[in-house]
PDB file of N, CA and C in Angstrom:
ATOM      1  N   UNK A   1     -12.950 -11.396  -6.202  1.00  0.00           N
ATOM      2  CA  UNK A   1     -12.234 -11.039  -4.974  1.00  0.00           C
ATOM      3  C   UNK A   1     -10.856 -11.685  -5.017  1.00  0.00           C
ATOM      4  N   UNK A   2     -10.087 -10.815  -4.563  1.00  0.00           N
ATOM      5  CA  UNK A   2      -8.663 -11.383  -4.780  1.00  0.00           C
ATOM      6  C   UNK A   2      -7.991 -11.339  -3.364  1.00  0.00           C
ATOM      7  N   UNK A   3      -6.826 -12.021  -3.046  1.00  0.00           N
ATOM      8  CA  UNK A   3      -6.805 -12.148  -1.642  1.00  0.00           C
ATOM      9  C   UNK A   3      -4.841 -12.470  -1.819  1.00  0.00           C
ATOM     10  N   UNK A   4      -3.964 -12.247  -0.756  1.00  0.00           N
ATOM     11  CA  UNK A   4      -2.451 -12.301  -1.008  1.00  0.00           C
ATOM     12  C   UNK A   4      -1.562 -11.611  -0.121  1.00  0.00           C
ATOM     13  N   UNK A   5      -0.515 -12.156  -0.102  1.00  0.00           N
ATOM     14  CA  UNK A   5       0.316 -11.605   0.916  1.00  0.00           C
ATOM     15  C   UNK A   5       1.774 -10.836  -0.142  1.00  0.00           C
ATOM     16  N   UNK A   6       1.808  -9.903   0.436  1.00  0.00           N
ATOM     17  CA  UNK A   6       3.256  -8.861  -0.266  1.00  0.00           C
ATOM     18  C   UNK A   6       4.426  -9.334   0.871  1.00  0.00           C
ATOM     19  N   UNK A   7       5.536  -9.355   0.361  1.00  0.00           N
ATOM     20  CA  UNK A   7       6.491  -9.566   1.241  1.00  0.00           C
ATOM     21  C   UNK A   7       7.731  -8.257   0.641  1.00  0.00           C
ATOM     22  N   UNK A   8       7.951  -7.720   1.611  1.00  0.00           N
ATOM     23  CA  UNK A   8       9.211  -6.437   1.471  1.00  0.00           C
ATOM     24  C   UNK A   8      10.192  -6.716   2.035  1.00  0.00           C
ATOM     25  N   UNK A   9      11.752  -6.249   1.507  1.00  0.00           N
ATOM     26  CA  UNK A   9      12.790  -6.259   2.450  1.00  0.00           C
ATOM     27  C   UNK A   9      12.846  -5.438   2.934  1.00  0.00           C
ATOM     28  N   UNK A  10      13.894  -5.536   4.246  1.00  0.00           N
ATOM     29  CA  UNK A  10      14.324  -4.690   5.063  1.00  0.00           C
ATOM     30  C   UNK A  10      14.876  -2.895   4.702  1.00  0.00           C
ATOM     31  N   UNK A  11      15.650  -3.842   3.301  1.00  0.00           N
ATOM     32  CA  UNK A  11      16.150  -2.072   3.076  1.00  0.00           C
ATOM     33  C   UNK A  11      15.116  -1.719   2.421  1.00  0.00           C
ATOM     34  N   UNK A  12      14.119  -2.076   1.799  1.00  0.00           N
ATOM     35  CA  UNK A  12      12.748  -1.064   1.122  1.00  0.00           C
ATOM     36  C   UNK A  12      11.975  -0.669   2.328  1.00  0.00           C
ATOM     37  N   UNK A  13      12.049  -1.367   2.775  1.00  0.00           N
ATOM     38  CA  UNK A  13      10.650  -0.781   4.491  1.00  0.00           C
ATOM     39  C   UNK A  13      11.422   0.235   4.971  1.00  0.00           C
ATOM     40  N   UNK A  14      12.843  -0.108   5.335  1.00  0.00           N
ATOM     41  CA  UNK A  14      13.853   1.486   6.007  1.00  0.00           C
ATOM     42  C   UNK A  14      14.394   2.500   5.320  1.00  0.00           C
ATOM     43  N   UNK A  15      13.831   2.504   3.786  1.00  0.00           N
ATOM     44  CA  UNK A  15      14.167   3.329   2.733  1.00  0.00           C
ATOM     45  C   UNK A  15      12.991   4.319   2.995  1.00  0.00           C
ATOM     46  N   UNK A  16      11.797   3.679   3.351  1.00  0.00           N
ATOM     47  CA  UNK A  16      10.453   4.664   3.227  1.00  0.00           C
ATOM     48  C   UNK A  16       9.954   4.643   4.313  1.00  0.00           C
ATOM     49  N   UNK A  17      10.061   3.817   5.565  1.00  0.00           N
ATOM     50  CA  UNK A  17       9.654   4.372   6.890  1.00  0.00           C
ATOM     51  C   UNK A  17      10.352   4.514   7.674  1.00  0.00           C
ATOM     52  N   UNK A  18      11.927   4.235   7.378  1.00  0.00           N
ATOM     53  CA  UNK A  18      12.774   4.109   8.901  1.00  0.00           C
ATOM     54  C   UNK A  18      13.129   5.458   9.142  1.00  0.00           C
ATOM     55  N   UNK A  19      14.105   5.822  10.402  1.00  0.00           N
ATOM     56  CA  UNK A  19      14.431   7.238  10.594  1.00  0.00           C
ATOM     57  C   UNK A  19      15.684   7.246  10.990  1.00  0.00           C
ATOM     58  N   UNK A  20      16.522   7.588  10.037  1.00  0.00           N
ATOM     59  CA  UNK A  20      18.078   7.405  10.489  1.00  0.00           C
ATOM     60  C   UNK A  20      18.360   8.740  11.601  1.00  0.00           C
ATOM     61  N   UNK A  21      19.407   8.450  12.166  1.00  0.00           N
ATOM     62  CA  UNK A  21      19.977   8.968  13.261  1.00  0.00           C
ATOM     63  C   UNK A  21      20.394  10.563  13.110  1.00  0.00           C
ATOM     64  N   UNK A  22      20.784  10.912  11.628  1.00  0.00           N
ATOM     65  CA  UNK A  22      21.013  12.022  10.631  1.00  0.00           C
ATOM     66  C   UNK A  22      19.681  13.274  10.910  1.00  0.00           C
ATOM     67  N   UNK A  23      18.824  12.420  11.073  1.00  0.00           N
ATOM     68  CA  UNK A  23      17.286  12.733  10.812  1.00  0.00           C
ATOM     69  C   UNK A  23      17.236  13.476  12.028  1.00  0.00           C
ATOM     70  N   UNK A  24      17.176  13.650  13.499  1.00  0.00           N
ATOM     71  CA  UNK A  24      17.035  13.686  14.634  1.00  0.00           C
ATOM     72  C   UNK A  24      17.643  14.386  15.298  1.00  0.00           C
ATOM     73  N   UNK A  25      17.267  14.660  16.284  1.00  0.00           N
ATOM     74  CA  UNK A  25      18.649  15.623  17.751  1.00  0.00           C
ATOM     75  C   UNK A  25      18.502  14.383  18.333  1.00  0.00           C
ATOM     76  N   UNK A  26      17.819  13.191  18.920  1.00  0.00           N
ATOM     77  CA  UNK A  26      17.911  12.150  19.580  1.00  0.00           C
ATOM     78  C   UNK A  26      18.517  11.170  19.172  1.00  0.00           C
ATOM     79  N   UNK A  27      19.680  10.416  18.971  1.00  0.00           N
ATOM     80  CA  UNK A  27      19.769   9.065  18.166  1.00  0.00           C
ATOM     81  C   UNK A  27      19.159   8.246  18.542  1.00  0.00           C
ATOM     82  N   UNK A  28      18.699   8.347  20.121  1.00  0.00           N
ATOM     83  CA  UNK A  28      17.566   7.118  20.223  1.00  0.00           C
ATOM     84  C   UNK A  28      16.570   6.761  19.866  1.00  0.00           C
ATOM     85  N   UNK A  29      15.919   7.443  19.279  1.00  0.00           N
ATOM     86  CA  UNK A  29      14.700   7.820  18.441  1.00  0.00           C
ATOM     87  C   UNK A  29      14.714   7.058  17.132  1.00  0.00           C
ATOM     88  N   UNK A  30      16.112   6.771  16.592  1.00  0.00           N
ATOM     89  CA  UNK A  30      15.625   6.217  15.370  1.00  0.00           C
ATOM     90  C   UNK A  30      15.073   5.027  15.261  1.00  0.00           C
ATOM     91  N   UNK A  31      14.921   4.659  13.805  1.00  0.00           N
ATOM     92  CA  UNK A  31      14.109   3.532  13.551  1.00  0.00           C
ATOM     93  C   UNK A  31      14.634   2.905  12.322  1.00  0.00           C
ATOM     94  N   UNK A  32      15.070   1.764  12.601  1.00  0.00           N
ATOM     95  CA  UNK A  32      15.508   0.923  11.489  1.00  0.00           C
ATOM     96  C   UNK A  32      14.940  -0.305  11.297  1.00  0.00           C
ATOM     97  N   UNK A  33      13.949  -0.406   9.994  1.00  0.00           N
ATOM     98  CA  UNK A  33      12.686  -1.141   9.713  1.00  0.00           C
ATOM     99  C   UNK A  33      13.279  -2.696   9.331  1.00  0.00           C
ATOM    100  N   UNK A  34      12.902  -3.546   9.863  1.00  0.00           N
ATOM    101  CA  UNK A  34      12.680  -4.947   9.325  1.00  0.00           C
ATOM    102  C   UNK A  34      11.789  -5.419   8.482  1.00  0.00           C
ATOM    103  N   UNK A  35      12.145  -6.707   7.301  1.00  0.00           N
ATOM    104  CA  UNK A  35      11.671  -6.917   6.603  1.00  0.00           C
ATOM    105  C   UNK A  35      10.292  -7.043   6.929  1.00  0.00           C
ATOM    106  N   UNK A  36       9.297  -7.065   5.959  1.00  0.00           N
ATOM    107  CA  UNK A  36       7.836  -7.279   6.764  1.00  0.00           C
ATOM    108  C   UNK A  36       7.086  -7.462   5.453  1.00  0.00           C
ATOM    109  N   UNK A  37       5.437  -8.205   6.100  1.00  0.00           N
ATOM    110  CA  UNK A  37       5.033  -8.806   5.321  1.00  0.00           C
ATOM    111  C   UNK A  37       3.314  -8.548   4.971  1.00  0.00           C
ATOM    112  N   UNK A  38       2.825  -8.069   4.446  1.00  0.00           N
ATOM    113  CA  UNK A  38       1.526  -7.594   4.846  1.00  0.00           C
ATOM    114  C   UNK A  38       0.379  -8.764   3.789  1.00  0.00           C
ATOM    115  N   UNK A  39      -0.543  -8.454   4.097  1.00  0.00           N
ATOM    116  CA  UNK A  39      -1.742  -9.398   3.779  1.00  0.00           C
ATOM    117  C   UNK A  39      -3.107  -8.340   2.640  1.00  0.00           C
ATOM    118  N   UNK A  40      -3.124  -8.464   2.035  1.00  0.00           N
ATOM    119  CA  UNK A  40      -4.724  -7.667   1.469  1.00  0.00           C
ATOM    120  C   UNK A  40      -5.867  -8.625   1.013  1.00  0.00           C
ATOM    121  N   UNK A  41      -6.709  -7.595   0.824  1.00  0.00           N
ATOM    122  CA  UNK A  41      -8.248  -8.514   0.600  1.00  0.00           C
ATOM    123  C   UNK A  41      -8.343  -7.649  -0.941  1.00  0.00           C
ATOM    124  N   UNK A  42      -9.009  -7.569  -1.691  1.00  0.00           N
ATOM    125  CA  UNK A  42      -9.188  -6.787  -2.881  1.00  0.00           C
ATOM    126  C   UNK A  42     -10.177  -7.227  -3.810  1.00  0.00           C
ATOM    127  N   UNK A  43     -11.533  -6.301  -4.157  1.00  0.00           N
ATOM    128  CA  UNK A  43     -12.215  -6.792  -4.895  1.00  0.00           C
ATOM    129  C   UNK A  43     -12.545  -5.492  -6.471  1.00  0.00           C
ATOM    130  N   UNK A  44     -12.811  -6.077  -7.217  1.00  0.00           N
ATOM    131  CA  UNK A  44     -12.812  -5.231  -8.769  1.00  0.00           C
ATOM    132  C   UNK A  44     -13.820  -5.636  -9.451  1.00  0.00           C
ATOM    133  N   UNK A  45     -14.769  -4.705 -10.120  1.00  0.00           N
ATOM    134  CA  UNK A  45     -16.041  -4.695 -10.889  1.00  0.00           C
ATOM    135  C   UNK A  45     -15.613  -3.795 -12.025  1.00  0.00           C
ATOM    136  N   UNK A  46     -16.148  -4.257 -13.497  1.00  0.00           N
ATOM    137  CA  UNK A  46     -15.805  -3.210 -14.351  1.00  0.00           C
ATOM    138  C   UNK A  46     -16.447  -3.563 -15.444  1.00  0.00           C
ATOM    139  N   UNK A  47     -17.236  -2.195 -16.076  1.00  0.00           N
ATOM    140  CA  UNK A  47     -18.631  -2.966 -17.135  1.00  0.00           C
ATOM    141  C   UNK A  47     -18.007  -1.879 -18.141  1.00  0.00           C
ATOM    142  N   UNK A  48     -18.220  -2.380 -19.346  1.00  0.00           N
ATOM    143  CA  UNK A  48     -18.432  -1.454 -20.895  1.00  0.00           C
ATOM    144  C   UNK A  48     -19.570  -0.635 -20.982  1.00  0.00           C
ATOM    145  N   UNK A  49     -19.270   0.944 -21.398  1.00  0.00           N
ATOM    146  CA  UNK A  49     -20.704   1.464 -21.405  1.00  0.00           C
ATOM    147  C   UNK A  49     -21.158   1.510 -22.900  1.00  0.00           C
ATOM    148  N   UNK A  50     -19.771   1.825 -23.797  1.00  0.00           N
ATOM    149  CA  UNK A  50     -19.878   1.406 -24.980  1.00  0.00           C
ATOM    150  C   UNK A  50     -18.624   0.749 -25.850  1.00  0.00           C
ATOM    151  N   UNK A  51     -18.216   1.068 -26.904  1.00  0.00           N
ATOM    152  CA  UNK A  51     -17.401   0.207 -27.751  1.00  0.00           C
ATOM    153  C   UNK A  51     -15.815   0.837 -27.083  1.00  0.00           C
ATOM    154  N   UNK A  52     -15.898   2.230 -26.460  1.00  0.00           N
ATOM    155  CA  UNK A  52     -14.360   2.291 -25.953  1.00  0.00           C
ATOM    156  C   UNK A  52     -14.662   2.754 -24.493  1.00  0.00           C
ATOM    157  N   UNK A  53     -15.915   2.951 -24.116  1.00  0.00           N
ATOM    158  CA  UNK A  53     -15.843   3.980 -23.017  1.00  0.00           C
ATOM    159  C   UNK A  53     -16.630   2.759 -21.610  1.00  0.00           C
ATOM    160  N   UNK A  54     -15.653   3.031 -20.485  1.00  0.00           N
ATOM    161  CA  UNK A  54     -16.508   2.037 -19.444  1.00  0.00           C
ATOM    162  C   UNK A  54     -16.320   2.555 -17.501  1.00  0.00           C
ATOM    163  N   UNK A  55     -16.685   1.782 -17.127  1.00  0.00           N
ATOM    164  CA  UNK A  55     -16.584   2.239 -15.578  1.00  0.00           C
ATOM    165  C   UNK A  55     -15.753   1.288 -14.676  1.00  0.00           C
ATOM    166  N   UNK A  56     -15.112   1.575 -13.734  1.00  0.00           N
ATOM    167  CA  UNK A  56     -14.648   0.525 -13.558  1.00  0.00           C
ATOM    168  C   UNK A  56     -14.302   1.149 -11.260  1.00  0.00           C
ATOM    169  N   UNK A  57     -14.698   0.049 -10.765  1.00  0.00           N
ATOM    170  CA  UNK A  57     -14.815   0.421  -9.208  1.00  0.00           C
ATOM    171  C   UNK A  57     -13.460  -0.523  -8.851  1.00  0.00           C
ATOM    172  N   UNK A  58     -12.713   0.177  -8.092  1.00  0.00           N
ATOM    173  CA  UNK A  58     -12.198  -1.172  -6.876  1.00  0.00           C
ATOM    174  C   UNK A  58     -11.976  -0.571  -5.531  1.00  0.00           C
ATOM    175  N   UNK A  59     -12.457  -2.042  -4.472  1.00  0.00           N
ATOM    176  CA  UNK A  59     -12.097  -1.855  -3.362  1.00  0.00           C
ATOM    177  C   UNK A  59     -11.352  -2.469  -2.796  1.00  0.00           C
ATOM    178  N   UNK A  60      -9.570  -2.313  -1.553  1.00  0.00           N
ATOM    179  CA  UNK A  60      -9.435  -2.922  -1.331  1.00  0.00           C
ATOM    180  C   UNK A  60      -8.667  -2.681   0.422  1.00  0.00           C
ATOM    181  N   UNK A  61      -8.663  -3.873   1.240  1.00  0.00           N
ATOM    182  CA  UNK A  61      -8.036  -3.414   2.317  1.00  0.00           C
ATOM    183  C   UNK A  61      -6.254  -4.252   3.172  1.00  0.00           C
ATOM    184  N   UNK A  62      -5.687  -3.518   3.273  1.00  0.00           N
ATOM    185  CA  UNK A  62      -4.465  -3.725   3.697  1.00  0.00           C
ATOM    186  C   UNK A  62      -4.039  -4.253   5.331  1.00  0.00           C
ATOM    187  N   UNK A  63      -3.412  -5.099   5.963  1.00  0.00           N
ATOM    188  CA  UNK A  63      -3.061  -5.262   6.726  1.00  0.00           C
ATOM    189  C   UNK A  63      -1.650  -5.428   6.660  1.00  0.00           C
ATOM    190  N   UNK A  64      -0.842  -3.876   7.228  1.00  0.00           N
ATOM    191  CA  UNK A  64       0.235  -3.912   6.936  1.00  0.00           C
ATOM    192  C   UNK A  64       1.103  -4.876   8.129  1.00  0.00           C
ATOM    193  N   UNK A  65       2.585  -4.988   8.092  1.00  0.00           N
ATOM    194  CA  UNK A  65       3.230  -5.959   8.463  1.00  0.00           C
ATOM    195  C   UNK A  65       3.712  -5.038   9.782  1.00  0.00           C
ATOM    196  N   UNK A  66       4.246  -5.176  10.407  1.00  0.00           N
ATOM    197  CA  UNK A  66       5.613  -4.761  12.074  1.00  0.00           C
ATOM    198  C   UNK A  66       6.230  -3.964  11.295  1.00  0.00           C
ATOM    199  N   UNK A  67       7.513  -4.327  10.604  1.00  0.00           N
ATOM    200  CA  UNK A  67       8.111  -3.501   9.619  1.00  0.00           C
ATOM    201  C   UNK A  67       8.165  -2.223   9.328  1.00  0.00           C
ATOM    202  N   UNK A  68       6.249  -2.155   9.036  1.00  0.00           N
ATOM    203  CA  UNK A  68       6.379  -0.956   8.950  1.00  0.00           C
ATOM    204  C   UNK A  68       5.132  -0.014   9.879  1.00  0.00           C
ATOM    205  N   UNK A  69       4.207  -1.061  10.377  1.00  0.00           N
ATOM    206  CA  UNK A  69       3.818  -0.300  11.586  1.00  0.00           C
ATOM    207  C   UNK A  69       4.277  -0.004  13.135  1.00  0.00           C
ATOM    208  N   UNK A  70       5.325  -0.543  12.893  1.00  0.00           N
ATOM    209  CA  UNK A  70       6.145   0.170  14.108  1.00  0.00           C
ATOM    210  C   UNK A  70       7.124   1.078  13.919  1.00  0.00           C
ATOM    211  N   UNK A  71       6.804   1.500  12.720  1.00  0.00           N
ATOM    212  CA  UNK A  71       7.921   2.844  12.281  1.00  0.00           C
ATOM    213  C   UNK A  71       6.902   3.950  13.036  1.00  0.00           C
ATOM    214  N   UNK A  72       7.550   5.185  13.828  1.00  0.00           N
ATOM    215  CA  UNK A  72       7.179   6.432  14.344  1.00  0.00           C
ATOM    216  C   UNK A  72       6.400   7.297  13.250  1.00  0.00           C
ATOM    217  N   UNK A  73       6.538   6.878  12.191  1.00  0.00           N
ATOM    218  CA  UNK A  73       5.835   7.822  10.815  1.00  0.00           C
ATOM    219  C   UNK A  73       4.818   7.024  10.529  1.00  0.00           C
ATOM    220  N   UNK A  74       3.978   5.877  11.735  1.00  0.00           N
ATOM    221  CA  UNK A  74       2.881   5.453  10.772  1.00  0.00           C
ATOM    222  C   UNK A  74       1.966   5.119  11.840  1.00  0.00           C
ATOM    223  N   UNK A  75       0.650   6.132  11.992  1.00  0.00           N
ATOM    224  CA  UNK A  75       0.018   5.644  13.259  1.00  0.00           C
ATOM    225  C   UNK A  75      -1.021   4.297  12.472  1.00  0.00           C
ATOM    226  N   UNK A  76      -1.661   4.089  11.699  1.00  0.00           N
ATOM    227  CA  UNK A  76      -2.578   3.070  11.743  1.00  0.00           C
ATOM    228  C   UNK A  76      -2.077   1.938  10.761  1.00  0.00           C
ATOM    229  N   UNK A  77      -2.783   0.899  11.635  1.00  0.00           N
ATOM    230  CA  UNK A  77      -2.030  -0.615  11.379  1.00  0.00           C
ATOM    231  C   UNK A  77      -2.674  -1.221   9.834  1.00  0.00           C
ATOM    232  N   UNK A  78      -3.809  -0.617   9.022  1.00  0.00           N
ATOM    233  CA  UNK A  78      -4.148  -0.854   8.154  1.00  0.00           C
ATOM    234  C   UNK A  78      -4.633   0.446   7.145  1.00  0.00           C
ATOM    235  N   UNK A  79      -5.004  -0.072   5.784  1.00  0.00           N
ATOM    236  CA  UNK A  79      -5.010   0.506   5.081  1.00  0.00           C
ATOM    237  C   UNK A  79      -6.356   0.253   3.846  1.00  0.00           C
ATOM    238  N   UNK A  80      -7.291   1.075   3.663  1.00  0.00           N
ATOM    239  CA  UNK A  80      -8.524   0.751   3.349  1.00  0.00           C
ATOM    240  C   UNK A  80      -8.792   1.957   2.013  1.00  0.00           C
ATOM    241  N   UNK A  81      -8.552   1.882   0.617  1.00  0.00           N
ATOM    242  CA  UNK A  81      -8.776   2.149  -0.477  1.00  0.00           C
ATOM    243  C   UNK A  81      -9.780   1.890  -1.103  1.00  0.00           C
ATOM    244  N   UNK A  82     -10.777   2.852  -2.091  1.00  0.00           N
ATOM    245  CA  UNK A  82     -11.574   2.436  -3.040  1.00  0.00           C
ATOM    246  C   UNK A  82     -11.661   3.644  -3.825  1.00  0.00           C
ATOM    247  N   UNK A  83     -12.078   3.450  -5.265  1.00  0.00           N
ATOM    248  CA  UNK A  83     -11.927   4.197  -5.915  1.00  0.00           C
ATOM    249  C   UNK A  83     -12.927   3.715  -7.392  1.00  0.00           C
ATOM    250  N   UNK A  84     -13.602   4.541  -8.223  1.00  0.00           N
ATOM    251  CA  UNK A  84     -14.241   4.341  -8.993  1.00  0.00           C
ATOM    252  C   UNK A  84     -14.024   5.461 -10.241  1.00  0.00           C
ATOM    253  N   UNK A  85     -14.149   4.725 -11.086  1.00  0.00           N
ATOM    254  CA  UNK A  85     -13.109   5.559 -12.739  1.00  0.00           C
ATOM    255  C   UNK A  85     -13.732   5.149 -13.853  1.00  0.00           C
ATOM    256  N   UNK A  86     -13.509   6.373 -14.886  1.00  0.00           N
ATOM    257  CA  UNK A  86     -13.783   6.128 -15.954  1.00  0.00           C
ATOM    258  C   UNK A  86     -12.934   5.319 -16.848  1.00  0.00           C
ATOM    259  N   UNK A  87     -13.377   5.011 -17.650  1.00  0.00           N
ATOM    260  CA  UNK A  87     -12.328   3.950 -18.397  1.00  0.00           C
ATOM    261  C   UNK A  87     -12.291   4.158 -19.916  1.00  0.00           C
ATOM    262  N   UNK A  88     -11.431   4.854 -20.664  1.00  0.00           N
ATOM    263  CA  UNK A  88     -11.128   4.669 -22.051  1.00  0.00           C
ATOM    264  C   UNK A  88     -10.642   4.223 -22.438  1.00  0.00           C
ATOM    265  N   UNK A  89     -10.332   2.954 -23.446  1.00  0.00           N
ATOM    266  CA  UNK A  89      -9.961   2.273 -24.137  1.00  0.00           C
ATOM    267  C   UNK A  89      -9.562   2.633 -25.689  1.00  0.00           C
ATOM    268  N   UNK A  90      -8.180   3.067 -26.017  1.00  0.00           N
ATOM    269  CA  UNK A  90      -7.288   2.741 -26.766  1.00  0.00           C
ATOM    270  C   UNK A  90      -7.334   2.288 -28.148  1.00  0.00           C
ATOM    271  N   UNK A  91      -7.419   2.326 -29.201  1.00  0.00           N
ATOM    272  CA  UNK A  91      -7.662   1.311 -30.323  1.00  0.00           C
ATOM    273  C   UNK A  91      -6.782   1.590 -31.560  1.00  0.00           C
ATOM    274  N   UNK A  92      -5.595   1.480 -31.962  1.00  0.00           N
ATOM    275  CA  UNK A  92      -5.202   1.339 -32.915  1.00  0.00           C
ATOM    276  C   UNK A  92      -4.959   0.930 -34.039  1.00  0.00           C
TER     277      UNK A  92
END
């Protein structure tokens, strides 16, 4: 289990969630994102089935920062991923 905080600047959070004024018939409406800082939990399992071929699961969940859950383009405050894959391995 892995556990950590991401920290973003301002102009990456208002690059991908803010809403410039351009954007709109309202200028009041826009949204110009502050830096922000989010938190995850994250856990990973992954077994060999044979000499190249294997499985591999992860789950993990997000608690995003202000930044960017108070942008108008983002109704929920977290973020909850998992996913399970095959795995081939490479050998030269």
């Amino acid at each position: 289990i892995n556990t950590g905080i991401g920290w973003q600047s301002s102009k990456l959070v208002d690059y991908y969630y803010g809403v410039g004024e351009d954007q709109l018939y309202d200028d009041s409406l826009a949204y110009h994102a502050k830096a922000s800082t989010s938190f995850f939990i994250k856990t990973e399992w992954e077994r060999r089935l044979s000499k190249r071929w294997g499985i591999r699961a992860v789950a993990s969940y997000k608690w995003m920062g202000d930044g960017v859950t108070d942008s108008p383009l983002i109704d929920e405050k977290t973020v909850a991923t998992a996913y399970v894959a095959g795995v081939y391995n490479f050998q030269f």
